[in-house]
N, C-alpha and C. Protein backbone atom coordinates (compact mmCIF):
# COMPACT_ATOMS: atom_id res chain seq x y z
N UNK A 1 0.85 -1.19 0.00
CA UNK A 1 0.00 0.00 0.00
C UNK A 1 0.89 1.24 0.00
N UNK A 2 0.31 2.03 0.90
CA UNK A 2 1.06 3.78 0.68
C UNK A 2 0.62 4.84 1.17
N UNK A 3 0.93 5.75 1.16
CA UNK A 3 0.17 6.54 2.06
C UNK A 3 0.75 8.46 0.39
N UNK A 4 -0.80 8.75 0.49
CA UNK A 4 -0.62 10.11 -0.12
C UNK A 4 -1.78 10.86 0.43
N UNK A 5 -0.94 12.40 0.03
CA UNK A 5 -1.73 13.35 1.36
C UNK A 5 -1.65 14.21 0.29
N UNK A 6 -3.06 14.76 0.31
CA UNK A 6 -3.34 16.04 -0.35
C UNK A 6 -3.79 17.32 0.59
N UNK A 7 -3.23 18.19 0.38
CA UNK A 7 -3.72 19.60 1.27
C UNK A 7 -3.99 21.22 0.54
N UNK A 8 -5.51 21.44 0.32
CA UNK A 8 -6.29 22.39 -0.30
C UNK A 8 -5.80 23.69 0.21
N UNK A 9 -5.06 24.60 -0.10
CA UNK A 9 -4.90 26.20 1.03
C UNK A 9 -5.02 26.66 -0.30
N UNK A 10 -5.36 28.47 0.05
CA UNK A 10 -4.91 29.49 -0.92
C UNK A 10 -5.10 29.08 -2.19
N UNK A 11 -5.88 28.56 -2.98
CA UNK A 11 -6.69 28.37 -4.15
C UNK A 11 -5.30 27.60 -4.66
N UNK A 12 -4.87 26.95 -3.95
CA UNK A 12 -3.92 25.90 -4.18
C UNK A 12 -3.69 24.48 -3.78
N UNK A 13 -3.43 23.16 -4.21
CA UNK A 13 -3.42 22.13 -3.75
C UNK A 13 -2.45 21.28 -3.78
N UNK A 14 -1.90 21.04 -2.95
CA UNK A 14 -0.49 20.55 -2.45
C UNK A 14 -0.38 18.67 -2.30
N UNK A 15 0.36 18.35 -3.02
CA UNK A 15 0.04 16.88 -2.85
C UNK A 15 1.70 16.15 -2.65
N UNK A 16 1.81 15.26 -2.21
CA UNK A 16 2.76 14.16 -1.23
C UNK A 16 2.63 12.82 -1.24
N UNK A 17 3.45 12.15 -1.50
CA UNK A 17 3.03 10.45 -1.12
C UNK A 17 4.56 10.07 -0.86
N UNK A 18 4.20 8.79 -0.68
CA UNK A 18 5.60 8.03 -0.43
C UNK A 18 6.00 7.31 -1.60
N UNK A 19 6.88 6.62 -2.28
CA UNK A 19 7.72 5.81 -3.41
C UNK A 19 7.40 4.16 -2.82
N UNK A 20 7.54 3.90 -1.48
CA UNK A 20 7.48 2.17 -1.94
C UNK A 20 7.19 1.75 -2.18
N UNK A 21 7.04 0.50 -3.32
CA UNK A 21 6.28 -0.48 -3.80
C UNK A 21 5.99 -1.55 -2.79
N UNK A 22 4.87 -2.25 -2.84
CA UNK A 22 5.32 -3.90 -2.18
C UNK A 22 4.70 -4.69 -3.41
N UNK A 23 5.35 -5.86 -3.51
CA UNK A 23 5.27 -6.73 -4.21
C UNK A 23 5.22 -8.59 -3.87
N UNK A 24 4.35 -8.81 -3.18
CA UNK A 24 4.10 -10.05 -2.57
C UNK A 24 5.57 -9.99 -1.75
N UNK A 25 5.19 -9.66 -0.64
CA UNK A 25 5.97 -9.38 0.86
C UNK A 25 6.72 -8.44 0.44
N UNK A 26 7.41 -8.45 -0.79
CA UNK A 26 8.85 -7.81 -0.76
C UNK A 26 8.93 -5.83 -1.40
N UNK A 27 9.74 -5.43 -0.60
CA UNK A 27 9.63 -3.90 -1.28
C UNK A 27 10.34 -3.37 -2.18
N UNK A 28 9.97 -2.63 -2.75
CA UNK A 28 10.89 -1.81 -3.80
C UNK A 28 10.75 -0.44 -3.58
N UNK A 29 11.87 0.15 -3.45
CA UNK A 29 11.88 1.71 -3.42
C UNK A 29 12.58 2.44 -4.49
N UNK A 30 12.05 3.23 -5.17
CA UNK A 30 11.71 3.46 -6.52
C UNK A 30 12.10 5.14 -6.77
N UNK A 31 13.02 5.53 -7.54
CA UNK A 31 13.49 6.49 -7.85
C UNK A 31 12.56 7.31 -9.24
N UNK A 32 11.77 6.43 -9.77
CA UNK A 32 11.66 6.19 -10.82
C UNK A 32 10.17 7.24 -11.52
N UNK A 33 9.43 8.07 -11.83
CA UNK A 33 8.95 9.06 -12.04
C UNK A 33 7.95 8.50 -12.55
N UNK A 34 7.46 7.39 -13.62
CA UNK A 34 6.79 6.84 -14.06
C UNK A 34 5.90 5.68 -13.06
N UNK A 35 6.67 5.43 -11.84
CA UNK A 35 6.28 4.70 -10.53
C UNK A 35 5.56 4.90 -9.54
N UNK A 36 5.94 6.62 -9.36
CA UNK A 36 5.64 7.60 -8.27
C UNK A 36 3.70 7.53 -8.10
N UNK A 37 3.50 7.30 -7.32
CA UNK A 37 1.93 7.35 -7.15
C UNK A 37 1.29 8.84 -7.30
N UNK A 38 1.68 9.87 -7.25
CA UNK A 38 0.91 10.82 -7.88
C UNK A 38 2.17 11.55 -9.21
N UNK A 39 1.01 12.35 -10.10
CA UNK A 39 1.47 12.49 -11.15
C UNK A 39 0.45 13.67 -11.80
N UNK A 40 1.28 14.58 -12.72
CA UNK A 40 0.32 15.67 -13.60
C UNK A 40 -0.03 14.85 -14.82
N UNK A 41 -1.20 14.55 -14.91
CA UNK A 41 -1.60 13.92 -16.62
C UNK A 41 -1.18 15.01 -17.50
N UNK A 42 -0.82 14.27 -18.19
CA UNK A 42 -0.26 15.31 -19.74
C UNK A 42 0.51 16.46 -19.34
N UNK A 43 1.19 16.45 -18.01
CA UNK A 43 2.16 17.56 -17.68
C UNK A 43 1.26 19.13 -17.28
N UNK A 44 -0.12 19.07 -17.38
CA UNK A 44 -0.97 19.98 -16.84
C UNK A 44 -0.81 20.65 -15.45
N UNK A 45 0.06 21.42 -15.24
CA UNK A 45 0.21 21.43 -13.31
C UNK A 45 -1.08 21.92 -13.00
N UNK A 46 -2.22 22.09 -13.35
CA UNK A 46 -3.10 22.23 -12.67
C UNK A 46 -3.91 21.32 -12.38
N UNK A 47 -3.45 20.10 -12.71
CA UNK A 47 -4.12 18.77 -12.76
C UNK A 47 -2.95 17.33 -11.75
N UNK A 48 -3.36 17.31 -10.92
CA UNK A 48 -2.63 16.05 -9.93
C UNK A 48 -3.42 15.07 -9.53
N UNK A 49 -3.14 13.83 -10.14
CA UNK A 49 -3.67 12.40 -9.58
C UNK A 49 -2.89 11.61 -9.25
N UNK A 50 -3.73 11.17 -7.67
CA UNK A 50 -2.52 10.38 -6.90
C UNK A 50 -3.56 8.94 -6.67
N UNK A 51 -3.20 8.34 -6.41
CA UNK A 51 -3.88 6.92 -5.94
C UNK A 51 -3.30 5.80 -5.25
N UNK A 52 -3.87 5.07 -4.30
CA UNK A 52 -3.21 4.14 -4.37
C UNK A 52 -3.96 3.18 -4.26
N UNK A 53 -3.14 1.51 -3.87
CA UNK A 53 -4.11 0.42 -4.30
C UNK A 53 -3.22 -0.54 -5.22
N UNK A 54 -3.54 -0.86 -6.32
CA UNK A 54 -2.63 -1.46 -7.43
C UNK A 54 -2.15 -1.73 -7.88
N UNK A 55 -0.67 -1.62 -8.35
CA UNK A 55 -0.07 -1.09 -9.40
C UNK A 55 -0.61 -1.07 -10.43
N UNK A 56 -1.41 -2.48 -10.92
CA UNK A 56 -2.04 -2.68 -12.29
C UNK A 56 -2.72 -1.15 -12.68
N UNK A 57 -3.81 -1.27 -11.49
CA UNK A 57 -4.69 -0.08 -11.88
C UNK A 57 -4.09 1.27 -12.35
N UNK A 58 -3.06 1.57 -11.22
CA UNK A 58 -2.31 2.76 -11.29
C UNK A 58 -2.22 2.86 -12.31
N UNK A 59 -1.29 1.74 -13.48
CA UNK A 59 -0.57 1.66 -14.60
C UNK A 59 -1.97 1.95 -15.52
N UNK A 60 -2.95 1.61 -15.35
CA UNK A 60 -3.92 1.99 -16.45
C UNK A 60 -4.28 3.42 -16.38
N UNK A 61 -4.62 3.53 -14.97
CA UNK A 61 -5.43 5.38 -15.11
C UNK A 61 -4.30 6.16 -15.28
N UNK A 62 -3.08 6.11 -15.10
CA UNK A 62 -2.00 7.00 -15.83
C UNK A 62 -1.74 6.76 -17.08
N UNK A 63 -2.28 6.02 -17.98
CA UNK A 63 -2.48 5.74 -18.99
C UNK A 63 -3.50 6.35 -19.82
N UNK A 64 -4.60 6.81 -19.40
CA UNK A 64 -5.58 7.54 -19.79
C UNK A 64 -5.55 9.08 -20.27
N UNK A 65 -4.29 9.49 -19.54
CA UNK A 65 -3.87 10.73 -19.77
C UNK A 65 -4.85 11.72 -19.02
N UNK A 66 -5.17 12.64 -19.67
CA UNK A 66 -6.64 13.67 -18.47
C UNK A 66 -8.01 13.14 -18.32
N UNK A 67 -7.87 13.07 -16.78
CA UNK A 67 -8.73 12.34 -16.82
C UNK A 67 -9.87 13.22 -16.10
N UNK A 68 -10.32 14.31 -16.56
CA UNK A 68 -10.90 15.33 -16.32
C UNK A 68 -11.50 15.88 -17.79
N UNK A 69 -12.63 15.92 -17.97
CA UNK A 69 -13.65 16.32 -19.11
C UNK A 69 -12.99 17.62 -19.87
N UNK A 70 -12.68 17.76 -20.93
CA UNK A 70 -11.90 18.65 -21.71
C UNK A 70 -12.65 19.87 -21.94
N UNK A 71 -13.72 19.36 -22.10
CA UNK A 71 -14.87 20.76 -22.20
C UNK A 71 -15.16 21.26 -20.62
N UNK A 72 -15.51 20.60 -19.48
CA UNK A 72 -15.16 20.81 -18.48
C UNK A 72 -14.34 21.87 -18.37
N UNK A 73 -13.12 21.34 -18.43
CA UNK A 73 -12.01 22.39 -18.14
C UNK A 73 -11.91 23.88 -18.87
N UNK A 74 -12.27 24.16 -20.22
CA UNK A 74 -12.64 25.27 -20.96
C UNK A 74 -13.82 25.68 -20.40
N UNK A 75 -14.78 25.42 -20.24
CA UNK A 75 -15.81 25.77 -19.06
C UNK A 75 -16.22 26.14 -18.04
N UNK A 76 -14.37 25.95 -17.18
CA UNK A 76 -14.25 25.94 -15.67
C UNK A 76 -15.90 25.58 -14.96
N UNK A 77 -16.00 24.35 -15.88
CA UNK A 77 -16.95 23.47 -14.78
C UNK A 77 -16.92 22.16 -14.10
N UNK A 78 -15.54 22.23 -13.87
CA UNK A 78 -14.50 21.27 -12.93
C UNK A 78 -15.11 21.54 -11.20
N UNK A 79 -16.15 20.54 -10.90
CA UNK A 79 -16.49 20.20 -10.15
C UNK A 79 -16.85 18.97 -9.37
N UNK A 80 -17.36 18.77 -8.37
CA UNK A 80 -17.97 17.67 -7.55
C UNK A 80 -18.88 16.39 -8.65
N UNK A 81 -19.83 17.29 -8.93
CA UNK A 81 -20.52 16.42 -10.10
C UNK A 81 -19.83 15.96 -11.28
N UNK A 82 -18.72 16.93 -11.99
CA UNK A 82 -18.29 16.10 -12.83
C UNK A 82 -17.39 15.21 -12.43
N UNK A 83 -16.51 15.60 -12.20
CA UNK A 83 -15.49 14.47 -10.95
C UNK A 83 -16.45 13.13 -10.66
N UNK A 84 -17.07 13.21 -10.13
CA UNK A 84 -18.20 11.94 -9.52
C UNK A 84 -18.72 11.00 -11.13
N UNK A 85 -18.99 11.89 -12.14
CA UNK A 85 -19.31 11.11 -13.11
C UNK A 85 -18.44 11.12 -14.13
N UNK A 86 -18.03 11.70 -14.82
CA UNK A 86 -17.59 11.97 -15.89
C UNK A 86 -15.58 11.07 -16.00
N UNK A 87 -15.30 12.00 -14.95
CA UNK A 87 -14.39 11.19 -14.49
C UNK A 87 -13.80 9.73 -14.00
N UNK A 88 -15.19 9.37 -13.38
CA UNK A 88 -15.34 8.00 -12.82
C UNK A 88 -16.15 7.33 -13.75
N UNK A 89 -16.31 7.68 -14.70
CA UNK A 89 -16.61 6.97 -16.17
C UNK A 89 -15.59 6.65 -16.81
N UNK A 90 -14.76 7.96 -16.97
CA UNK A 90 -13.55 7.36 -17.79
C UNK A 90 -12.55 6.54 -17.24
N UNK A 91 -12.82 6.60 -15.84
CA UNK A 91 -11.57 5.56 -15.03
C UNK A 91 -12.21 4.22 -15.24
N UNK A 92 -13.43 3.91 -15.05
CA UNK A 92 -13.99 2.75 -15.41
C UNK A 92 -13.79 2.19 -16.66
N UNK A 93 -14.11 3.05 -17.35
CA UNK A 93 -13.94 2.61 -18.93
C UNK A 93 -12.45 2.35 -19.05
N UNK A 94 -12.02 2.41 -18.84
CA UNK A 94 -10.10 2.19 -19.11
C UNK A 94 -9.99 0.95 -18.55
N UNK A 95 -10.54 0.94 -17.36
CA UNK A 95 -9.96 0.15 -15.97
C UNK A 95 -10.57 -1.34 -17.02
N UNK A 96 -12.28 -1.38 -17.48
CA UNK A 96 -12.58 -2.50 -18.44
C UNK A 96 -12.17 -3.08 -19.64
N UNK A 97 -11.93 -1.58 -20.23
CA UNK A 97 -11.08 -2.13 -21.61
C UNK A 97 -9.80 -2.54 -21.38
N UNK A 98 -9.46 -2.62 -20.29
CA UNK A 98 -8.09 -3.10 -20.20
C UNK A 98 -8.23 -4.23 -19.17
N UNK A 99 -9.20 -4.87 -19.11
CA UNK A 99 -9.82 -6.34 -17.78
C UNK A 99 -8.66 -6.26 -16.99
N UNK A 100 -9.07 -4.94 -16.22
CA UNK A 100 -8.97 -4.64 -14.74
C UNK A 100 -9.36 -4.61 -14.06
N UNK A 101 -11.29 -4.57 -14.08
CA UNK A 101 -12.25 -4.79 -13.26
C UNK A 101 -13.26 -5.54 -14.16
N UNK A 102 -14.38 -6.23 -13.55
CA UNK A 102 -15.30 -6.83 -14.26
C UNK A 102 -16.62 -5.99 -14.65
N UNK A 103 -17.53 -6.16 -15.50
CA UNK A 103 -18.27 -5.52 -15.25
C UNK A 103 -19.58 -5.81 -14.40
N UNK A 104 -19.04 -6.62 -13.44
CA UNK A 104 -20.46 -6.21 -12.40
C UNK A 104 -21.31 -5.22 -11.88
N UNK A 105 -22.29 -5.47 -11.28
CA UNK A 105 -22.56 -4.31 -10.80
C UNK A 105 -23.22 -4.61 -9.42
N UNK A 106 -23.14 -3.60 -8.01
CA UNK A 106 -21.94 -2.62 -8.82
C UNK A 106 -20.60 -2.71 -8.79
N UNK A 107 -19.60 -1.38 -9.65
CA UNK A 107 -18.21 -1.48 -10.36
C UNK A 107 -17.43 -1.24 -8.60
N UNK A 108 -16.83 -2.11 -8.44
CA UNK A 108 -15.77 -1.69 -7.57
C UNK A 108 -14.59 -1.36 -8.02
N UNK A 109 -13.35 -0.46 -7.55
CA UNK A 109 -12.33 -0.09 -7.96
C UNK A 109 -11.80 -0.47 -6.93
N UNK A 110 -10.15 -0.92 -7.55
CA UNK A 110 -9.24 -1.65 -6.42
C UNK A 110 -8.65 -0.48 -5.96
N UNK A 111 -8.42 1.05 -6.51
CA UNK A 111 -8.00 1.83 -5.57
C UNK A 111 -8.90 2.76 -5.42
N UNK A 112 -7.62 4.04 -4.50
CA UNK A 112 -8.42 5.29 -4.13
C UNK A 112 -7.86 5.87 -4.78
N UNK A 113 -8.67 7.42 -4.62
CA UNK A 113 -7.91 8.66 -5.77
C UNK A 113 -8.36 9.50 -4.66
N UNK A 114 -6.60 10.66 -4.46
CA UNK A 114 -7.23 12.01 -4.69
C UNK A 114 -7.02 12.42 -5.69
N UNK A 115 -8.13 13.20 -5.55
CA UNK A 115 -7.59 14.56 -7.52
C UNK A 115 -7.70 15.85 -7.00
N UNK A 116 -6.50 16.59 -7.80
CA UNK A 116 -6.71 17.49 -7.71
C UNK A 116 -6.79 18.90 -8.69
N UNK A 117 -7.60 19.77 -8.65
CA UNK A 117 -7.75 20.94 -10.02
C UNK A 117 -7.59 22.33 -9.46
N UNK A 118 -6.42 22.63 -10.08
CA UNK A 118 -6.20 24.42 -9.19
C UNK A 118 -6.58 24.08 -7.74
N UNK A 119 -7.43 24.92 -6.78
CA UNK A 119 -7.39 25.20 -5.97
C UNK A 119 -8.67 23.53 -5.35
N UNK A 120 -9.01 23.32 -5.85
CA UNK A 120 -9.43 21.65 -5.40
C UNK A 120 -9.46 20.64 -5.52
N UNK A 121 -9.57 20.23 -4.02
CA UNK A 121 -9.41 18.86 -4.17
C UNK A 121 -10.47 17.82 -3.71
N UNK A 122 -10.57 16.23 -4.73
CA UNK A 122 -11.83 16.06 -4.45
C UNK A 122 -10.73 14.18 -3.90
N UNK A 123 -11.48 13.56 -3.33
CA UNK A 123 -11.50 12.25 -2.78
C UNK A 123 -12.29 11.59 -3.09
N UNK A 124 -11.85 10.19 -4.04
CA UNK A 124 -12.72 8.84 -4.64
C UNK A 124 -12.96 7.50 -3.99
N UNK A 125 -13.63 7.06 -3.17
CA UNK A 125 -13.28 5.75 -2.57
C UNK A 125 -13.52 4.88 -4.35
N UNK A 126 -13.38 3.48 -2.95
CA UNK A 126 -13.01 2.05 -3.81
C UNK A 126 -14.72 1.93 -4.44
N UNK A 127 -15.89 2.49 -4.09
CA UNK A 127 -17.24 2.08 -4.60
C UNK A 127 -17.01 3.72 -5.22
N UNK A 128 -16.84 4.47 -5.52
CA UNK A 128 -17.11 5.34 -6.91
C UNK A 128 -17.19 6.90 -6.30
N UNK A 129 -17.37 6.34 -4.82
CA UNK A 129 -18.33 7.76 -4.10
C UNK A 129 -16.79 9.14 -4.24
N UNK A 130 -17.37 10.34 -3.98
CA UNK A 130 -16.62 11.62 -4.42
C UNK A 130 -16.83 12.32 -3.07
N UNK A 131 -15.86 13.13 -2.60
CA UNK A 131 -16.19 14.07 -1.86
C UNK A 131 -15.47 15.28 -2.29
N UNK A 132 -15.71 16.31 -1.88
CA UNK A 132 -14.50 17.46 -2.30
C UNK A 132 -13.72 18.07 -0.57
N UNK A 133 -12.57 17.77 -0.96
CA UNK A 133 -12.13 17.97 0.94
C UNK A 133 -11.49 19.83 1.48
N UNK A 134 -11.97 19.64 2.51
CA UNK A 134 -11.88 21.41 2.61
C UNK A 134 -10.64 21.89 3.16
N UNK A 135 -9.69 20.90 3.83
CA UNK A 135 -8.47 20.91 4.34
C UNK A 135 -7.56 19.99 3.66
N UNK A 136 -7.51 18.72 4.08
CA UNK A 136 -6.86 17.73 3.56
C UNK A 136 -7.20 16.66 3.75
N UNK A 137 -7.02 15.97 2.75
CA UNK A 137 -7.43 14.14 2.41
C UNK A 137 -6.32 13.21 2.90
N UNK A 138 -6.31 12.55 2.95
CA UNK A 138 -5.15 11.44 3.24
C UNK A 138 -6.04 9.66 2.85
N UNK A 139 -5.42 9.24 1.52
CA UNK A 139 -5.53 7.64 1.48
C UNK A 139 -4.27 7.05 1.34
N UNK A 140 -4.70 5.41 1.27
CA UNK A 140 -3.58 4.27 1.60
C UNK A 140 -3.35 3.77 3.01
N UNK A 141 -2.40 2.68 3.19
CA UNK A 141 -2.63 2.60 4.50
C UNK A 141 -2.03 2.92 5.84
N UNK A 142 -1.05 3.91 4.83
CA UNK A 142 -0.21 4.87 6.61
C UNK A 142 -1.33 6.02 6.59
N UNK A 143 -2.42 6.08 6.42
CA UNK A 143 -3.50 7.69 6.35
C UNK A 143 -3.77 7.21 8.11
N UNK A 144 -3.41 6.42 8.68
CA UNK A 144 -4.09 6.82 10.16
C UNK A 144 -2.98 7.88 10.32
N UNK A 145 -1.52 7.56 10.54
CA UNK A 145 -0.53 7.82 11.57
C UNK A 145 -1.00 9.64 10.79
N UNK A 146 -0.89 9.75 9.04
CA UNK A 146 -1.03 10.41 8.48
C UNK A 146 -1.63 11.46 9.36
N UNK A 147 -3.28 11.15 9.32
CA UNK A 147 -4.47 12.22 10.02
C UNK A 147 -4.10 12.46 11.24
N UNK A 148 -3.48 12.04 12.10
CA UNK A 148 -2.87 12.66 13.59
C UNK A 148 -2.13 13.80 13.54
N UNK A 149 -0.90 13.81 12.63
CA UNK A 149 0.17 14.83 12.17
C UNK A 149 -0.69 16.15 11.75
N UNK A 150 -1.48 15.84 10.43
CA UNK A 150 -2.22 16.58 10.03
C UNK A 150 -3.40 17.27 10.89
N UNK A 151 -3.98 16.27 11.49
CA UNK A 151 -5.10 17.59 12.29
C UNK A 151 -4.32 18.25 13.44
N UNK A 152 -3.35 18.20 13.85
CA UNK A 152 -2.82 18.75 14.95
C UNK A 152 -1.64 19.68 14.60
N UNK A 153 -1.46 20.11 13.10
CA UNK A 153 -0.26 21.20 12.20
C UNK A 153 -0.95 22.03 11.24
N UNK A 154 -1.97 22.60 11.75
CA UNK A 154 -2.87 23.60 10.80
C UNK A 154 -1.93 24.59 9.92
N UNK A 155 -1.27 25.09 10.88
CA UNK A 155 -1.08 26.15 10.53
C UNK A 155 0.66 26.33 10.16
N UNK A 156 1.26 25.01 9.80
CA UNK A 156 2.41 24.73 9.06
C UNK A 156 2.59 24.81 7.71
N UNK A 157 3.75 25.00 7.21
CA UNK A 157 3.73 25.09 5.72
C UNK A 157 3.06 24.01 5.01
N UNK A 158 2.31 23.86 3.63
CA UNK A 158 1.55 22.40 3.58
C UNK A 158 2.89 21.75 3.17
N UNK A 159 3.99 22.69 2.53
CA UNK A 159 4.73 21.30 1.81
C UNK A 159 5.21 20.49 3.22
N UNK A 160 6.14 21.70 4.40
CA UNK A 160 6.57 21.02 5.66
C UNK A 160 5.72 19.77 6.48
N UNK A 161 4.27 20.24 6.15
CA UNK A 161 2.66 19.14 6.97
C UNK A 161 2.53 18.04 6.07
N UNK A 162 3.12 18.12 4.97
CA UNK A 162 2.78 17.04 4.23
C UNK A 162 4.05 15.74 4.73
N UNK A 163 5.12 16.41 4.83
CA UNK A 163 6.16 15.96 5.26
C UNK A 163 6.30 15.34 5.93
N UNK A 164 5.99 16.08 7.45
CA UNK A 164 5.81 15.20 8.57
C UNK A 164 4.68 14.16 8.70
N UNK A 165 3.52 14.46 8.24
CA UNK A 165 2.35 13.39 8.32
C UNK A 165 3.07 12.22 7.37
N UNK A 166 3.75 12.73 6.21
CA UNK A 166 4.56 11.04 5.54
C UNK A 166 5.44 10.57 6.38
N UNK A 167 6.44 10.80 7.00
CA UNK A 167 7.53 10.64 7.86
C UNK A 167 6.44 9.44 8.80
N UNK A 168 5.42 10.02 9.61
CA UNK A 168 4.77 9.54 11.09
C UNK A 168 4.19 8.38 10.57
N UNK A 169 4.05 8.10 9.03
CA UNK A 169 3.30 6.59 8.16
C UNK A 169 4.57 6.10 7.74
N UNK A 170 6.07 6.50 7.58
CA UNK A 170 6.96 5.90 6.81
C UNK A 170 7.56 5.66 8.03
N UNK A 171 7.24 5.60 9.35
CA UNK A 171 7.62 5.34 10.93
C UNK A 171 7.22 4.13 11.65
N UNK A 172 5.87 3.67 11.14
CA UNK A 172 4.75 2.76 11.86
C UNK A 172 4.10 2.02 10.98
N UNK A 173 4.14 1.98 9.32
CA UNK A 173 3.96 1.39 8.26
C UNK A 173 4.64 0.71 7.47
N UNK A 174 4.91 -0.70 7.66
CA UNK A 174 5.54 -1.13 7.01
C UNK A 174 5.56 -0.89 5.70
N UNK A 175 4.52 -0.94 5.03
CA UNK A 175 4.06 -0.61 3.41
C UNK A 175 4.54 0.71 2.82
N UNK A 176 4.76 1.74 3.84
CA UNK A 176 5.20 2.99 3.71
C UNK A 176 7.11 3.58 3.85
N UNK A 177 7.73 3.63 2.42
CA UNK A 177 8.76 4.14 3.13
C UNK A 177 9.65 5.80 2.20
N UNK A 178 10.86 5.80 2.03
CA UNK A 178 11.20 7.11 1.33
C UNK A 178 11.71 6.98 0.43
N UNK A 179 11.72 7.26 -1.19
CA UNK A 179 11.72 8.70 -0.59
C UNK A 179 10.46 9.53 -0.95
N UNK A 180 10.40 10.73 -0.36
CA UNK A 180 9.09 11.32 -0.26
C UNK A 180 8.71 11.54 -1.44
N UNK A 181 7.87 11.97 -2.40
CA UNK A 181 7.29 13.12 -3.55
C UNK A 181 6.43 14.23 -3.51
N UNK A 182 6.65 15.23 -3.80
CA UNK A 182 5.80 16.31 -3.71
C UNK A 182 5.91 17.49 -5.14
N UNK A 183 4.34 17.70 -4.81
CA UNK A 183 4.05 18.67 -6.06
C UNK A 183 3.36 19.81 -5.77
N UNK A 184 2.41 20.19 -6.27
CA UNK A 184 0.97 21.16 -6.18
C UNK A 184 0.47 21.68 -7.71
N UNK A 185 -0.24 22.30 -7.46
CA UNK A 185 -0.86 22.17 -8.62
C UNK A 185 -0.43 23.85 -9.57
N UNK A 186 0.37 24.68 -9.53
CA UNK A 186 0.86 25.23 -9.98
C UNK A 186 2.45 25.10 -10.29
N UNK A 187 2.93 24.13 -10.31
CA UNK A 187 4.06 23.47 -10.93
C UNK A 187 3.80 22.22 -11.13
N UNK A 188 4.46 21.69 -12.38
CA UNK A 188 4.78 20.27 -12.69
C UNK A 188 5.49 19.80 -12.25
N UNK A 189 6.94 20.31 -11.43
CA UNK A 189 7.71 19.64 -11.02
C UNK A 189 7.32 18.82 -9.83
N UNK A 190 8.65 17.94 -9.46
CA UNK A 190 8.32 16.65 -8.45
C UNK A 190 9.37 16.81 -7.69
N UNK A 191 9.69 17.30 -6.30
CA UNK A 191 10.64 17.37 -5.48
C UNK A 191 10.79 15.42 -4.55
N UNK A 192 11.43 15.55 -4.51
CA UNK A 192 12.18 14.31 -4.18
C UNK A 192 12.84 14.29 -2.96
N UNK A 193 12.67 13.91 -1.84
CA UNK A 193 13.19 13.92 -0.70
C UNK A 193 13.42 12.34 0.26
N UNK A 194 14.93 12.55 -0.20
CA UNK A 194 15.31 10.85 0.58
C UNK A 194 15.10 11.35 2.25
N UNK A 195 15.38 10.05 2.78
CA UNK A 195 16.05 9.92 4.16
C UNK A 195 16.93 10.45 4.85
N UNK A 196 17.58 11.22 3.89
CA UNK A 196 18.69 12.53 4.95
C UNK A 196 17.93 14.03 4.37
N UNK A 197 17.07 14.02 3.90
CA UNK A 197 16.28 15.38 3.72
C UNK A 197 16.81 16.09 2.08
N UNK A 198 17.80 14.90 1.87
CA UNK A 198 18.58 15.66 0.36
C UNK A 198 17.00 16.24 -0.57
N UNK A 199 17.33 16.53 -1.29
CA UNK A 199 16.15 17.36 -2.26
C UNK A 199 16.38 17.16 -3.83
N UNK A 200 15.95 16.76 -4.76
CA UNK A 200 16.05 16.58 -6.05
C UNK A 200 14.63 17.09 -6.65
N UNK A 201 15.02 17.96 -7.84
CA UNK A 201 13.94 18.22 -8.83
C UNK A 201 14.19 18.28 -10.23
């Protein structure tokens, strides 16, 4: 699993996860950009999807490229409702044409998503449901140690809060380790932060 943390401030949205893989018991820690659990589709910095869950899946919905309604976005009617459908149509539809999920009903998804657009951010569980979060989200499975750090550092820098809430899951989570990733949604770049705090972008 994994742990990624999204945090909404200042018509901006700040996002974080951790690099390890697991792979039937064993881990991999991953330098690797194409690996990283969150990511800008099509290099859009106003567009960040993180997830976890998978790899398979991962490997498909980063495959989809934007996964946010194109007219939508010329529209600035990038919202709750479309997010909930439009979006979670096209993740479905990928996720089938590529027998990643079945089509039962109803569609379960093996992961979670946050997404995020300019200044919001919305949260997908594993049954389809959407929320839009007013502070910060946290999925995967270091999000307990995660939400402790976080509700108790309001008023910290988000990149520094994102930091420490990964650190307190890459502490008590096995599934969780470094090195860190971080973005937001007014840059594309991906800062990189090992275990001695070094920094790469």
């Amino acid at each position: 699993m994994s742990v990624i943390v999204g945090i909404a401030k200042d018509d901006e949205v700040y996002m974080g996860c951790d690099a390890q893989i697991t792979n039937n018991g064993t881990k991999i820690i991953t330098y690797q950009k194409e690996n990283f659990k969150i990511w800008h589709p099509e290099e859009n910095e106003a567009l960040i999807v993180g997830t976890s869950g998978t790899v398979r899946e991962s490997n498909i919905v980063r495959s989809l490229g934007n996964v946010i309604d194109e007219k939508d976005i010329l529209n600035s009617k990038v919202n709750i409702e479309s997010i909930s459908t439009k979006t979670l149509r096209k993740i479905i539809k990928g996720l089938q044409d590529n027998d990643a999920i079945k089509d039962d009903k109803p569609i379960t998804l093996n992961n979670q998503y946050l997404i995020a657009y300019k200044g919001s951010l919305y949260q997908m569980g594993t049954d389809g449901s959407v929320i839009r979060i007013d502070d910060f989200g946290v999925i995967g499975s270091g999000a307990y140690e995660a939400t402790s750090i976080l509700s108790n550092n309001k008023e910290m820098n988000p990149d520094k809060r994102i930091i420490e809430a990964i650190k307190a899951s890459i502490t008590n989570d096995i599934h969780c380790d470094y090195p860190i990733i971080l973005t937001n949604t007014k840059a594309t770049e991906l800062k990189i932060i090992d275990r001695e705090g070094v920094k790469y972008e």
